[in-house]
PDB file of N, CA and C in Angstrom:
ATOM      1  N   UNK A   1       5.577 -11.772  -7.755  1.00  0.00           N
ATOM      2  CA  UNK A   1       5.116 -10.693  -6.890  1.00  0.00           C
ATOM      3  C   UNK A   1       6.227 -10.385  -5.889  1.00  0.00           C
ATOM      4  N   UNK A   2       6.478  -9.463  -5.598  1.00  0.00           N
ATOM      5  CA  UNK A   2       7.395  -8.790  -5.005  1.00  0.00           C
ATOM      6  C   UNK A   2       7.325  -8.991  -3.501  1.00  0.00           C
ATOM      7  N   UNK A   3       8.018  -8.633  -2.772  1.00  0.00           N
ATOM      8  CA  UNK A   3       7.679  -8.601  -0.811  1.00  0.00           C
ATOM      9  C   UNK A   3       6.945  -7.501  -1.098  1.00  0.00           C
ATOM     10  N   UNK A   4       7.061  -5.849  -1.111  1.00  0.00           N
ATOM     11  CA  UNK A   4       5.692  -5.148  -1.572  1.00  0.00           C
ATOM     12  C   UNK A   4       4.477  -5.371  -1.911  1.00  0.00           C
ATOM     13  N   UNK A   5       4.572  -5.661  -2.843  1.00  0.00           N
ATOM     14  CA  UNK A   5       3.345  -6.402  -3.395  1.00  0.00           C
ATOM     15  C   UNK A   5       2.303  -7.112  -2.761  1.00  0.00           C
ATOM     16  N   UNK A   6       3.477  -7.924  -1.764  1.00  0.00           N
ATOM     17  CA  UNK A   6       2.606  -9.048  -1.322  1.00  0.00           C
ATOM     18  C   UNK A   6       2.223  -8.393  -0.113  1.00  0.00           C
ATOM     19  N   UNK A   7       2.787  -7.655   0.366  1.00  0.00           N
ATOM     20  CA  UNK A   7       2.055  -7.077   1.853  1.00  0.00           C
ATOM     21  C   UNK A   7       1.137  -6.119   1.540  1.00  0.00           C
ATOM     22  N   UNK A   8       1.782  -5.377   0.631  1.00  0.00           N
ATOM     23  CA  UNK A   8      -0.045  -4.269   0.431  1.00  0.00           C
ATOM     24  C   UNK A   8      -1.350  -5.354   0.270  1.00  0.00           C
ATOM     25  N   UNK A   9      -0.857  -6.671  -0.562  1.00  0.00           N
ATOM     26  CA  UNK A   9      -2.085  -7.449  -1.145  1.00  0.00           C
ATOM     27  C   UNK A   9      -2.725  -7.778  -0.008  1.00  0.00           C
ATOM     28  N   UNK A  10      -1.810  -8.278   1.308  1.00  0.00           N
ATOM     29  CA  UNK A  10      -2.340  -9.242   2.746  1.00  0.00           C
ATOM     30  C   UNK A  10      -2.700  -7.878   3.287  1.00  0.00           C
ATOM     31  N   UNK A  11      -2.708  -6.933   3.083  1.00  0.00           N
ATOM     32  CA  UNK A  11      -3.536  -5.737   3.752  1.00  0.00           C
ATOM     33  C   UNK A  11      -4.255  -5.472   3.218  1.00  0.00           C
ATOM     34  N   UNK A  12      -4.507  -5.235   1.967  1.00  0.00           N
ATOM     35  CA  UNK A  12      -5.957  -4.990   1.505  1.00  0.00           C
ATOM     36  C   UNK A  12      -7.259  -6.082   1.691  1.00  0.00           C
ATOM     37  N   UNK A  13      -6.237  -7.508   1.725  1.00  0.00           N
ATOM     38  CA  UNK A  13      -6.951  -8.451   2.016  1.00  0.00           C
ATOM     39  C   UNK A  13      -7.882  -8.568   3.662  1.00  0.00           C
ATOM     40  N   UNK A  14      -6.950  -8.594   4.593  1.00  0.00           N
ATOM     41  CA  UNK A  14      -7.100  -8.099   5.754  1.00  0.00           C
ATOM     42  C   UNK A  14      -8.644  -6.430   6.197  1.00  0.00           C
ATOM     43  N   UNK A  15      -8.623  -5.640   5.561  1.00  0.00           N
ATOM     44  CA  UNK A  15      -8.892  -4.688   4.640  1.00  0.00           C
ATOM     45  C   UNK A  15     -10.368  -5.397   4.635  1.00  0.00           C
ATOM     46  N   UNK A  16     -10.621  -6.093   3.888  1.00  0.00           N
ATOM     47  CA  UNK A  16     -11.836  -6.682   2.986  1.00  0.00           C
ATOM     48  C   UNK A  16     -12.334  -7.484   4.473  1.00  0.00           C
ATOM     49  N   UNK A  17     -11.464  -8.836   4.574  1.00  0.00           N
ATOM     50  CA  UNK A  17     -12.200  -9.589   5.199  1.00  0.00           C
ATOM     51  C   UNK A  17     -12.453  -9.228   6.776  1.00  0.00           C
ATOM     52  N   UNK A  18     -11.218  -8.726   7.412  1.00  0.00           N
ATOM     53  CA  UNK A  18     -11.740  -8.895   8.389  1.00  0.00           C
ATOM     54  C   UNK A  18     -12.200  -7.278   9.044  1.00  0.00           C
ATOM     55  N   UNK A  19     -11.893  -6.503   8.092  1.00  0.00           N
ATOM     56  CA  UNK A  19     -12.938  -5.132   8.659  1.00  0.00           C
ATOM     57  C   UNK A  19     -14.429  -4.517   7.520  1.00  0.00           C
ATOM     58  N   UNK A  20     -14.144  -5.383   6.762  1.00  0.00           N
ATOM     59  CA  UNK A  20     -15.743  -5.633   5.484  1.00  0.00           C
ATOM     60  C   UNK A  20     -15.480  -4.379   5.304  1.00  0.00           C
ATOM     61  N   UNK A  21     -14.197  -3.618   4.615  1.00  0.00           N
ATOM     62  CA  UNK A  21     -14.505  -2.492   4.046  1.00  0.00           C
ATOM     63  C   UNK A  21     -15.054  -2.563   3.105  1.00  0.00           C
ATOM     64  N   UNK A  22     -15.727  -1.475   2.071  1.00  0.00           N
ATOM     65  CA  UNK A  22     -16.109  -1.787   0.663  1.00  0.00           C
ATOM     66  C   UNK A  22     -15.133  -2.213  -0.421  1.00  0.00           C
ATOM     67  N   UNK A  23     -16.121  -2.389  -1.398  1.00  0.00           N
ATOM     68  CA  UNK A  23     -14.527  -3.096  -2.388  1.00  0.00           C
ATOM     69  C   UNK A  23     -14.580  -1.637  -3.095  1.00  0.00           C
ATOM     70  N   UNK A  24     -15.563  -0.551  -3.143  1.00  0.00           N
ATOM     71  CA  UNK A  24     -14.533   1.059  -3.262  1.00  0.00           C
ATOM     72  C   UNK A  24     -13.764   1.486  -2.755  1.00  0.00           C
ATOM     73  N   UNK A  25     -13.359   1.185  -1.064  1.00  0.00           N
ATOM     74  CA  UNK A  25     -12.741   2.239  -0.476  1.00  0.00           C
ATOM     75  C   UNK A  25     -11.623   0.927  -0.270  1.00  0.00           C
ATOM     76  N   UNK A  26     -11.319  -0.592  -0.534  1.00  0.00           N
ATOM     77  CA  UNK A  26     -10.570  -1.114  -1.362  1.00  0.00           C
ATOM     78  C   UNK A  26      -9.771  -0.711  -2.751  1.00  0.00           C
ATOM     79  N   UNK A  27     -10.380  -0.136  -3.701  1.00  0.00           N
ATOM     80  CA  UNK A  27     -10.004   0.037  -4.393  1.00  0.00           C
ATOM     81  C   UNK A  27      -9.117   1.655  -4.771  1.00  0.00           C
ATOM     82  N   UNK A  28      -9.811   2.379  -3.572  1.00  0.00           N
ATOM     83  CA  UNK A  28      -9.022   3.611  -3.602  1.00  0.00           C
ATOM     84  C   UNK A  28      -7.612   3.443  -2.455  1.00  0.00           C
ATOM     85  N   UNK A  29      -7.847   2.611  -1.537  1.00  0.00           N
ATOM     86  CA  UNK A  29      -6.488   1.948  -0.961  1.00  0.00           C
ATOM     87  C   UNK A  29      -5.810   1.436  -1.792  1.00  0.00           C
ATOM     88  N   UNK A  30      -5.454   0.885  -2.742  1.00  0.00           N
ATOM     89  CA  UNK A  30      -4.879  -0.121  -3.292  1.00  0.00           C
ATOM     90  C   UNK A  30      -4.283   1.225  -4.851  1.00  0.00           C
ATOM     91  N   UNK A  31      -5.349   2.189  -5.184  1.00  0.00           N
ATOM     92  CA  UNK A  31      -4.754   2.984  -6.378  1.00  0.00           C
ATOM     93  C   UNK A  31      -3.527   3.964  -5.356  1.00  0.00           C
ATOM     94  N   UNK A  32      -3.908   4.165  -3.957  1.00  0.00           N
ATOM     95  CA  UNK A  32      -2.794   5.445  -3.725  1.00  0.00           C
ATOM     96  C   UNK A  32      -1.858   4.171  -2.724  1.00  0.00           C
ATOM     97  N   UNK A  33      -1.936   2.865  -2.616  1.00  0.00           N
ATOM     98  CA  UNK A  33      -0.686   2.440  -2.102  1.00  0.00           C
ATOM     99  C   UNK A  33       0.354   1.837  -3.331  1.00  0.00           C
ATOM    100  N   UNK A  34      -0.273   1.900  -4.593  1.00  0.00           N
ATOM    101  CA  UNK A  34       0.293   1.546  -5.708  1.00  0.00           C
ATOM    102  C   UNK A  34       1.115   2.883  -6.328  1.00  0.00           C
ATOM    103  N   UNK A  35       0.678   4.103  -5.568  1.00  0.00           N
ATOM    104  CA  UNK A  35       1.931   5.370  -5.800  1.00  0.00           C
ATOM    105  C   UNK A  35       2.250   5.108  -4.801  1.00  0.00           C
ATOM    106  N   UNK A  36       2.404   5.060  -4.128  1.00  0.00           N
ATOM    107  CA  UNK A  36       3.248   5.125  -2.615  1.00  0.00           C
ATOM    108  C   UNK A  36       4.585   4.286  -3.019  1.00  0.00           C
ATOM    109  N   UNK A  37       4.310   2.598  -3.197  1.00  0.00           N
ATOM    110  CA  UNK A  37       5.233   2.080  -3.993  1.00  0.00           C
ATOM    111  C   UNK A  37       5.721   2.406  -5.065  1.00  0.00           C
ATOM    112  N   UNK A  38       5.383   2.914  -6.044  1.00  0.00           N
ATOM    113  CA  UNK A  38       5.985   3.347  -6.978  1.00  0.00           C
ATOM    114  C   UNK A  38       6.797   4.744  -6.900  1.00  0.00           C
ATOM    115  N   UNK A  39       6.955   5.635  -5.891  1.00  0.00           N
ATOM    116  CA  UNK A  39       7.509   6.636  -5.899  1.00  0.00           C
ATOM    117  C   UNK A  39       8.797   6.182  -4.488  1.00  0.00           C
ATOM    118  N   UNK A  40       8.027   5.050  -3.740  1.00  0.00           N
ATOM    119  CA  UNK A  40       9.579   4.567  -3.828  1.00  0.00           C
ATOM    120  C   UNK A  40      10.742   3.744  -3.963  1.00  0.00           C
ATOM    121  N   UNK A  41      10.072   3.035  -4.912  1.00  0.00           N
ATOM    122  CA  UNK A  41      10.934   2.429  -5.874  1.00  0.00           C
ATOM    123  C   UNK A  41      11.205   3.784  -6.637  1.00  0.00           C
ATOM    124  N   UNK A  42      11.294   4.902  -7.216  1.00  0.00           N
ATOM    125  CA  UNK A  42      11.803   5.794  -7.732  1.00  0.00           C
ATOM    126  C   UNK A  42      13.096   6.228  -7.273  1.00  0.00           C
ATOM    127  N   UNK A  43      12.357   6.819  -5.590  1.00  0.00           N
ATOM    128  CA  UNK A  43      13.511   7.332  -4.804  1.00  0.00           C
ATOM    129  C   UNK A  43      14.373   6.571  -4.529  1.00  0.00           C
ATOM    130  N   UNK A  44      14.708   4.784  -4.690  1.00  0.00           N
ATOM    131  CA  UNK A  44      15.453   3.588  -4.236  1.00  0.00           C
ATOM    132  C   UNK A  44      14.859   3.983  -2.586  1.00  0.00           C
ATOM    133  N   UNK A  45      14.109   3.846  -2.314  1.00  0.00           N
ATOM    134  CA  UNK A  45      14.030   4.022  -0.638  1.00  0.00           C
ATOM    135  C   UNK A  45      13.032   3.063  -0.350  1.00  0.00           C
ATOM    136  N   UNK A  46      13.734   1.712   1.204  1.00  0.00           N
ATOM    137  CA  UNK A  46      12.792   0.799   1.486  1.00  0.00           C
ATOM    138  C   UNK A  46      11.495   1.673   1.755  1.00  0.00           C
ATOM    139  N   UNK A  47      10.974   0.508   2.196  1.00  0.00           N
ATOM    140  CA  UNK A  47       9.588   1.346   2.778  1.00  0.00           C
ATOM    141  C   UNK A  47       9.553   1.650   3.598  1.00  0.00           C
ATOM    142  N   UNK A  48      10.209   0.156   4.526  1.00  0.00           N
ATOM    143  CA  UNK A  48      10.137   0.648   5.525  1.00  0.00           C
ATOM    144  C   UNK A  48      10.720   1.750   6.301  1.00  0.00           C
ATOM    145  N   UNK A  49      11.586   2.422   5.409  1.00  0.00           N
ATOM    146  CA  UNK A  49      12.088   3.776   6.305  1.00  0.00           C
ATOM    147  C   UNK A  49      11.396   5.258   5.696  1.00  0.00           C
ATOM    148  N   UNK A  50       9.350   4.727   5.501  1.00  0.00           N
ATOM    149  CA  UNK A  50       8.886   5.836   4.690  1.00  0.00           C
ATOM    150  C   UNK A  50       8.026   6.272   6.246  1.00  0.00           C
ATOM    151  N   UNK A  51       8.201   7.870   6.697  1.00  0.00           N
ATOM    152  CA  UNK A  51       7.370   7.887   7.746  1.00  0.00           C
ATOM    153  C   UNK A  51       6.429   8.719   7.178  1.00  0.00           C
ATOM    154  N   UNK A  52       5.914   9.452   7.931  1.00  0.00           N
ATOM    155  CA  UNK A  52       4.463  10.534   7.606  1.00  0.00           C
ATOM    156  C   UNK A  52       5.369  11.849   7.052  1.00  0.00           C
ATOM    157  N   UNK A  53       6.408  12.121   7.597  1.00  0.00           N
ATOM    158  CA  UNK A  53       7.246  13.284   6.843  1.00  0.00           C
ATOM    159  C   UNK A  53       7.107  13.326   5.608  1.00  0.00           C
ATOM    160  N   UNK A  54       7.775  12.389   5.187  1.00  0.00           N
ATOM    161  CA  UNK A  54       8.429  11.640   4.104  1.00  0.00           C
ATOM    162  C   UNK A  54       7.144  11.904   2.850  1.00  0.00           C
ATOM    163  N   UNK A  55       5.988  11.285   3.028  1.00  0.00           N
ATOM    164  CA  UNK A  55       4.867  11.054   2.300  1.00  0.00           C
ATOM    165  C   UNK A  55       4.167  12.248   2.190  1.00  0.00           C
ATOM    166  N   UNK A  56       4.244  13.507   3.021  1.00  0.00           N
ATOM    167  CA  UNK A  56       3.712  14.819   2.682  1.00  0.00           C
ATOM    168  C   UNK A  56       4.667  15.547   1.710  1.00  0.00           C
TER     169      UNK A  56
END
């Protein structure tokens, strides 16, 4: 598992336990942060230099 990987996972986790979201609105976090990563690993661009610009 990747450093990506593993932080979306400790946030979705985070996510679940300590704000009891549903495991739907889990699961729709987790399908659009899995494009998020994947488009930028496309662009080669960390993440961390992805702001709100960037993602519209």
């Amino acid at each position: 598992m990747d450093t990506l990987s593993a932080k979306i996972e400790a946030y979705l986790n985070n996510l679940h336990v300590v704000r009891q979201l549903s495991a739907h609105t889990i699961k729709a976090y987790r399908a659009d942060l899995k494009i998020l990563s994947e488009n930028a690993q496309a662009e080669k661009c960390a993440i961390d230099q992805i702001n709100h610009v960037g993602i519209r």
